[in-house]
Protein backbone atom coordinates (compact mmCIF):
# COMPACT_ATOMS: atom_id res chain seq x y z
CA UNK A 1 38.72 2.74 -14.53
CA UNK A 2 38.19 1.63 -11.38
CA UNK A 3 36.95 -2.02 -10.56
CA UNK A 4 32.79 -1.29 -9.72
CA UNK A 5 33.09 1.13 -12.92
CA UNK A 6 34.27 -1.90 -15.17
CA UNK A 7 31.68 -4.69 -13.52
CA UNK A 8 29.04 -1.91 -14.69
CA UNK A 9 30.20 -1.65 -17.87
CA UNK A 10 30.13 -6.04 -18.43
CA UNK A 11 26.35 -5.74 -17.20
CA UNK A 12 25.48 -3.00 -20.00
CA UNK A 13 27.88 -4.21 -22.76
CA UNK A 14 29.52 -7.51 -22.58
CA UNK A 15 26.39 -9.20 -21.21
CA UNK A 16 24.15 -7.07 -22.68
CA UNK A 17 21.99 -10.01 -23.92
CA UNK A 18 22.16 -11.98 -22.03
CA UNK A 19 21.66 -10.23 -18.71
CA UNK A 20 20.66 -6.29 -19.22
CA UNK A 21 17.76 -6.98 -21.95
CA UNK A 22 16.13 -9.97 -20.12
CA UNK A 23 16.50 -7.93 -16.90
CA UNK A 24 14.77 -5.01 -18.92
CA UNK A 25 12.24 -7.38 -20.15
CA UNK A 26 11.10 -8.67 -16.83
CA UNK A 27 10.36 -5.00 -15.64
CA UNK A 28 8.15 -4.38 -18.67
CA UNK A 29 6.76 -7.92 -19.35
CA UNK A 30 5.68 -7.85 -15.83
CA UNK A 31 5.21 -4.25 -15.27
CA UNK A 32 7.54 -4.63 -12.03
CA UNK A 33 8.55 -0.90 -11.25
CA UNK A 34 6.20 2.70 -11.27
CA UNK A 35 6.62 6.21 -11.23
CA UNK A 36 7.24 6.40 -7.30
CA UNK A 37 8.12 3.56 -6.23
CA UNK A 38 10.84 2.99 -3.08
CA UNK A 39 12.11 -0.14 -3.52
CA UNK A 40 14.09 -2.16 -0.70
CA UNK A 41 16.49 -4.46 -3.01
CA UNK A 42 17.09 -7.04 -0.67
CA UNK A 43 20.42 -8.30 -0.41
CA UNK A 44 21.35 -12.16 0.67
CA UNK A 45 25.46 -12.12 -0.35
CA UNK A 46 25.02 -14.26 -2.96
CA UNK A 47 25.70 -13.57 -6.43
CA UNK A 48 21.94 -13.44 -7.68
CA UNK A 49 21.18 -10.68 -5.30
CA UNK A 50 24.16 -8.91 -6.22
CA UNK A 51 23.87 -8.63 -9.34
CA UNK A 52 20.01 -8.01 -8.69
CA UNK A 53 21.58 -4.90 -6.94
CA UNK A 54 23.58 -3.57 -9.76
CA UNK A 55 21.30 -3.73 -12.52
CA UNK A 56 18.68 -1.79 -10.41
CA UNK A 57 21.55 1.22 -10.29
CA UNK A 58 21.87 0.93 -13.48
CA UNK A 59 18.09 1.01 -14.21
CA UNK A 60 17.66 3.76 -12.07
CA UNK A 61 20.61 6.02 -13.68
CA UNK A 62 19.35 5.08 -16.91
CA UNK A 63 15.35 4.77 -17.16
CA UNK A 64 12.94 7.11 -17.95
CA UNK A 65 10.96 6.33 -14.87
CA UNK A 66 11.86 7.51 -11.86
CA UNK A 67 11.99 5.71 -8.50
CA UNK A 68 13.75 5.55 -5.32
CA UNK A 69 16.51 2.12 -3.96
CA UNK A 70 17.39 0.58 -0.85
CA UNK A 71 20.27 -1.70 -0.77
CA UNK A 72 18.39 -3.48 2.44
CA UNK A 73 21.02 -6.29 3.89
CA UNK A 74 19.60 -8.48 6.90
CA UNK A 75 22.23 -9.86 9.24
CA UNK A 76 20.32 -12.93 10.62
CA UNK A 77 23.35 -14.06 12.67
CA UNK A 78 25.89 -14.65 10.08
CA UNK A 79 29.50 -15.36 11.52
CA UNK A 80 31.51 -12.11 11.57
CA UNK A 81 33.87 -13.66 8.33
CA UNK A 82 30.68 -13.96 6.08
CA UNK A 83 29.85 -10.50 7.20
CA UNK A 84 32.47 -9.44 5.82
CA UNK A 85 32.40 -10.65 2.89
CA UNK A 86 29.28 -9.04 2.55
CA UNK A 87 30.04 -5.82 3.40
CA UNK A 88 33.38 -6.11 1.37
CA UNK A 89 31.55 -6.95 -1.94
CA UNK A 90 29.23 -3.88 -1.48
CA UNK A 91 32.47 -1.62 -0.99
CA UNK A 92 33.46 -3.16 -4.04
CA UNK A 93 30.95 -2.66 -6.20
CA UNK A 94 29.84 0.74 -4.67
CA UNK A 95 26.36 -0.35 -3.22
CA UNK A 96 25.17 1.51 -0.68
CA UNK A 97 24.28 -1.53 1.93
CA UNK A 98 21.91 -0.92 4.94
CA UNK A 99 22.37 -3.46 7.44
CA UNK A 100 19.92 -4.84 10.45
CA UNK A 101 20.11 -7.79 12.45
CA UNK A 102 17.67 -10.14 12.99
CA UNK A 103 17.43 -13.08 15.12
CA UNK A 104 16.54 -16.07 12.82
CA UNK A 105 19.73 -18.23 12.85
CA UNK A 106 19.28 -18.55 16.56
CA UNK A 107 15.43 -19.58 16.19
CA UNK A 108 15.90 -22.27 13.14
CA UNK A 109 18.75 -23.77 15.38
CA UNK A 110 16.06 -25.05 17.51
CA UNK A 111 13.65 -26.49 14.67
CA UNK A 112 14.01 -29.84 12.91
CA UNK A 113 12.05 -30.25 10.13
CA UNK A 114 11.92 -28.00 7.41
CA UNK A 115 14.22 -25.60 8.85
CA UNK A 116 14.93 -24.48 5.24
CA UNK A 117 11.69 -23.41 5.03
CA UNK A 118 11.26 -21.94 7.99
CA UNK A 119 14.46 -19.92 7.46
CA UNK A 120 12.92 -18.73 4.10
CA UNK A 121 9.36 -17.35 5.75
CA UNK A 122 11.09 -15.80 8.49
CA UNK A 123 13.20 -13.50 6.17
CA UNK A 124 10.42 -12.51 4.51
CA UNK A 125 8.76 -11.29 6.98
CA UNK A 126 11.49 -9.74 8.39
CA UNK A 127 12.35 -7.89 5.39
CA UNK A 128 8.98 -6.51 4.80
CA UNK A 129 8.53 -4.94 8.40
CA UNK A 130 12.43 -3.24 7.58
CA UNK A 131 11.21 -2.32 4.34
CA UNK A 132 8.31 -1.14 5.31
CA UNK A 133 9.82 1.09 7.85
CA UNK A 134 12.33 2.53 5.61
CA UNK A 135 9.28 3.93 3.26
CA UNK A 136 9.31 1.22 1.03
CA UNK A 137 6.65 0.07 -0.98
CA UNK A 138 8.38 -3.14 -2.47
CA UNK A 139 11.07 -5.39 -2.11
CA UNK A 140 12.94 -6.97 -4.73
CA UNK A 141 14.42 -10.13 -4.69
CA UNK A 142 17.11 -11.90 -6.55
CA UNK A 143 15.25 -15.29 -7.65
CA UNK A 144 15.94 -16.33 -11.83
CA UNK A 145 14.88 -17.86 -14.29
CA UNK A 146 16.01 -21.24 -13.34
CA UNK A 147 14.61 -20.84 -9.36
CA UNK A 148 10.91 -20.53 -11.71
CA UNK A 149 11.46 -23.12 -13.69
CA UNK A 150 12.61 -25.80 -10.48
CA UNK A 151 9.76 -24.14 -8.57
CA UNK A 152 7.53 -25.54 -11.39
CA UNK A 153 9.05 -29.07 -10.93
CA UNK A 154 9.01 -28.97 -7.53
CA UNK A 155 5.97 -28.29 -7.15
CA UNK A 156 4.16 -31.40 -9.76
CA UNK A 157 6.93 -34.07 -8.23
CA UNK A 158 6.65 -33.46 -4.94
CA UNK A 159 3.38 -31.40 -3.97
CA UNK A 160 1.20 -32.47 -7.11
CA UNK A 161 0.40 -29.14 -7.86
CA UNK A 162 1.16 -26.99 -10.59
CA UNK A 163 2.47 -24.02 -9.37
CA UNK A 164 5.19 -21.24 -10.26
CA UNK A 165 7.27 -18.54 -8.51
CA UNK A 166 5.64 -15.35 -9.53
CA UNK A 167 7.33 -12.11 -10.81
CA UNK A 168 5.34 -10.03 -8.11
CA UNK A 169 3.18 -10.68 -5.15
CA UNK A 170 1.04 -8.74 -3.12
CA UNK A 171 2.03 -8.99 0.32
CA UNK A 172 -0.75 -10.72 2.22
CA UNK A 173 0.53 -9.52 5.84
CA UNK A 174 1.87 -6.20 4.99
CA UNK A 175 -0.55 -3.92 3.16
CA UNK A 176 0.20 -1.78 0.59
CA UNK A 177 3.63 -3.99 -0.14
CA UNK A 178 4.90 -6.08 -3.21
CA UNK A 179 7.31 -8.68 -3.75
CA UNK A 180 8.97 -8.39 -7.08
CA UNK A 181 11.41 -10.67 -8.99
CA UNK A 182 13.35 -7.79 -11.53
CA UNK A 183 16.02 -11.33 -12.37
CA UNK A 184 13.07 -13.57 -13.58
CA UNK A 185 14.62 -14.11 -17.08
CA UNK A 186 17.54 -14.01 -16.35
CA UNK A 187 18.93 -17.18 -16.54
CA UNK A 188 21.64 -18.75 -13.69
CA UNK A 189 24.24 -19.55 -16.15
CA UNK A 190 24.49 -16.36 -17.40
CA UNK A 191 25.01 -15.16 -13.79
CA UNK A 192 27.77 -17.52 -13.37
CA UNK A 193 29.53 -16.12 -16.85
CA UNK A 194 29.20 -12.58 -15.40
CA UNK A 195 30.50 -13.33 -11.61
CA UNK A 196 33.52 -15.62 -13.32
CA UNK A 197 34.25 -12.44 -16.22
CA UNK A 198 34.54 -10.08 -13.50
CA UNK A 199 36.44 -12.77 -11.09
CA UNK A 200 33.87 -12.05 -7.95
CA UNK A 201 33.46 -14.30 -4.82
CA UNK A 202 30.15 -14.41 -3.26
CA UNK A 203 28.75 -16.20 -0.26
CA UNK A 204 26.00 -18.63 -0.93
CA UNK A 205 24.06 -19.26 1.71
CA UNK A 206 25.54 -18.76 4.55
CA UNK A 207 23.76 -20.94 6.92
CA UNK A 208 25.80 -22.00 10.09
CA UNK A 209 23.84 -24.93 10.28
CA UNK A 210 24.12 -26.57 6.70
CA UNK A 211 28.06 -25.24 5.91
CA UNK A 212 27.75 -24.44 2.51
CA UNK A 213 28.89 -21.43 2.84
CA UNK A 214 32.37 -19.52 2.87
CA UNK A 215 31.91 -19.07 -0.82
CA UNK A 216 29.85 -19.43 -3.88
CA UNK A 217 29.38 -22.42 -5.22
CA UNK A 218 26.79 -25.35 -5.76
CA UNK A 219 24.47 -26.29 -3.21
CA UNK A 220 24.32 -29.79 -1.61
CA UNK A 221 21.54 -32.39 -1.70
CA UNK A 222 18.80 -30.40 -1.53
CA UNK A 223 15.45 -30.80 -3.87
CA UNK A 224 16.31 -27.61 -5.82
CA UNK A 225 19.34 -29.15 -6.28
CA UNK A 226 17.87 -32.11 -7.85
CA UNK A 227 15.88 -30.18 -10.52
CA UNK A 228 18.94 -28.15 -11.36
CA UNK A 229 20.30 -32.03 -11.95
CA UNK A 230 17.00 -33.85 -14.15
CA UNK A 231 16.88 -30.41 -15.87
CA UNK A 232 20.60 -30.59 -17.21
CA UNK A 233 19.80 -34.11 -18.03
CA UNK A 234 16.52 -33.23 -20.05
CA UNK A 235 18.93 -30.60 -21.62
CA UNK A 236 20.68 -33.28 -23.80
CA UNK A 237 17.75 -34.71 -24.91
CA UNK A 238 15.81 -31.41 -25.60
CA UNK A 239 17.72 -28.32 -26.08
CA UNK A 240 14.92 -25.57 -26.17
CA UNK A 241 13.35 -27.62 -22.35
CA UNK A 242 13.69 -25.08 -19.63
CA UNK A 243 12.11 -22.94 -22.31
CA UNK A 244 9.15 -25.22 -22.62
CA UNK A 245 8.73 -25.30 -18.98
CA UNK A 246 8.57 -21.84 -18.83
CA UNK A 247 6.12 -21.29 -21.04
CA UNK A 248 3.37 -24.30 -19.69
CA UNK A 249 2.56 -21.63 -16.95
CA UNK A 250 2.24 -18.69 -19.40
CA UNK A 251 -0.17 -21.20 -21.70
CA UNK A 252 -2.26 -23.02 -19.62
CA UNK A 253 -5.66 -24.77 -20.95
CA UNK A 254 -7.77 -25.11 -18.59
CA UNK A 255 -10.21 -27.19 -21.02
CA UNK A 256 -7.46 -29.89 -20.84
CA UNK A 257 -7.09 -29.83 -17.04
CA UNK A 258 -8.95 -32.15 -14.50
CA UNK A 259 -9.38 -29.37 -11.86
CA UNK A 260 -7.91 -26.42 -10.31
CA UNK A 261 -8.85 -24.05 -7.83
CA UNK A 262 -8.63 -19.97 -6.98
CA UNK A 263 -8.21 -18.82 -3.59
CA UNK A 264 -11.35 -20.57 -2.11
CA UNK A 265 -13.30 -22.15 -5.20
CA UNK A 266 -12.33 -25.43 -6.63
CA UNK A 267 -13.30 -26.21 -10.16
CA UNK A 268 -13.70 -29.87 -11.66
CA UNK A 269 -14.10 -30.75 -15.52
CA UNK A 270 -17.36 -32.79 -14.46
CA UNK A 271 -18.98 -29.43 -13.06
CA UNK A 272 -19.52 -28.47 -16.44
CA UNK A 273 -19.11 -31.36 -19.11
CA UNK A 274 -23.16 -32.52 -19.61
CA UNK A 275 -23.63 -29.18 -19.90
CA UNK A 276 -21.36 -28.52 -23.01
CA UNK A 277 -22.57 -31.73 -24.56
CA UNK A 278 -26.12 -30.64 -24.40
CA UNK A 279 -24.91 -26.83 -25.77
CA UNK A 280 -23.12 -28.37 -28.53
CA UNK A 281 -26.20 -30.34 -29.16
């Protein structure tokens, strides 16, 4: 059997649970993918993405809807070795990669603060227009359960807001595109097992400015990095935690919160609390 054959077969069978259901149960949970649809899955090197990649061929082989793939790979100056691995690891795992270059390396170089961030928005938009040339009405992207749940505590500890990474977006520059998140239960251990099972290297980031890159592994100092760090403390204390995180966004009472706002209206608990005194009176 040959190699991309046999890494197929661990998505479907070996990790069945742990990888193929909850990537099933994001599409429908979320209602993710139509009758239709051309999808651009967008593909960074890393491991998340990758596997993002296979388990939409499989989907596609397998489901009863029907819908169209890209296997969209943006070059945004990498050095020609992590190129190759890249392009390497698609031949592997028979994905049919379509490469374009883009000029963001060379643009972050030049920006201090936040470059990170930066990096991030630039891609997106980048990947959009490519998309969105291709025919594409979405692009899929390889963020997990774990990226939601340190977006989550990210977001109170350091913005004091509560906010999440959602399973789909509408795109607010490019109309008539989505963002979807097909990994968004699937959890980044899990992801590890699978790329250790079927002894894969991936790139991680890639980044000739922060070095972290000739091959997977963890990340540096960063503030994702710290969640992934409290989290696995809270772990010992609290089995069932990341869970629990989770689910606050799916559960949220807004009876018990102090404000919160949509789009342009803000709402405060005052606005409204003589008033359902004097109903309940």
């Amino acid at each position: 059997m040959e190699k991309y054959k046999e890494i197929e077969k661990s998505i479907i069978k070996k990790y069945r649970k742990e990888i193929w259901k909850r990537f099933v149960n994001g599409i429908n949970d979320y209602n993710l993918i139509q009758n239709g649809d051309k999808i651009a899955v967008c593909i960074s090197g890393g491991k998340d993405s990758m596997l993002l990649a296979k388990c939409m061929q499989e989907l596609q082989r397998h489901w009863q809807v029907k819908f169209e793939l890209v296997f969209l790979v943006m070059d945004p100056g990498y050095n020609p070795y992590n190129r190759k691995v890249i392009e390497d690891n698609a031949k592997l795992l028979n994905i049919p990669i379509t490469i374009f270059e883009s000029p963001i390396f060379d643009v972050v170089a030049e920006v201090e603060d936040t470059p990170c961030y930066l990096c991030a928005r630039m891609r997106r938009g980048y990947l959009y227009k490519e998309a969105k040339d291709l025919g594409c009405n979405k692009i899929a992207l390889g963020h997990h359960f774990d990226d939601v749940i340190e977006t989550i505590l990210m977001s109170m500890l350091y913005s004091g807001q509560i906010k999440t990474m959602m399973p789909k977006l509408h795109s607010t520059n490019y109309e008539g595109m989505e963002l979807i998140r097909p990994l968004y239960l699937v959890k980044e251990a899990d992801i590890v097992a699978w790329v250790r099972y079927n002894e894969l290297s991936f790139i991680q980031c890639a980044c000739r400015l922060t070095e972290h890159c000739s091959v997977s592994g963890q990340g540096g100092g960063s503030k994702r990095q710290e969640m992934k760090n409290l989290i696995k403390k809270f772990r010992q204390i609290n089995p069932h935690i990341e869970m629990n995180i989770f689910r606050s966004v799916h559960d949220i009472n807004l009876e018990t919160v102090i404000g919160y706002h949509k789009k342009e209206k803000s709402y405060q608990f005052l606005d409204d609390y003589e008033k359902i005194l004097n109903e309940n009176d």
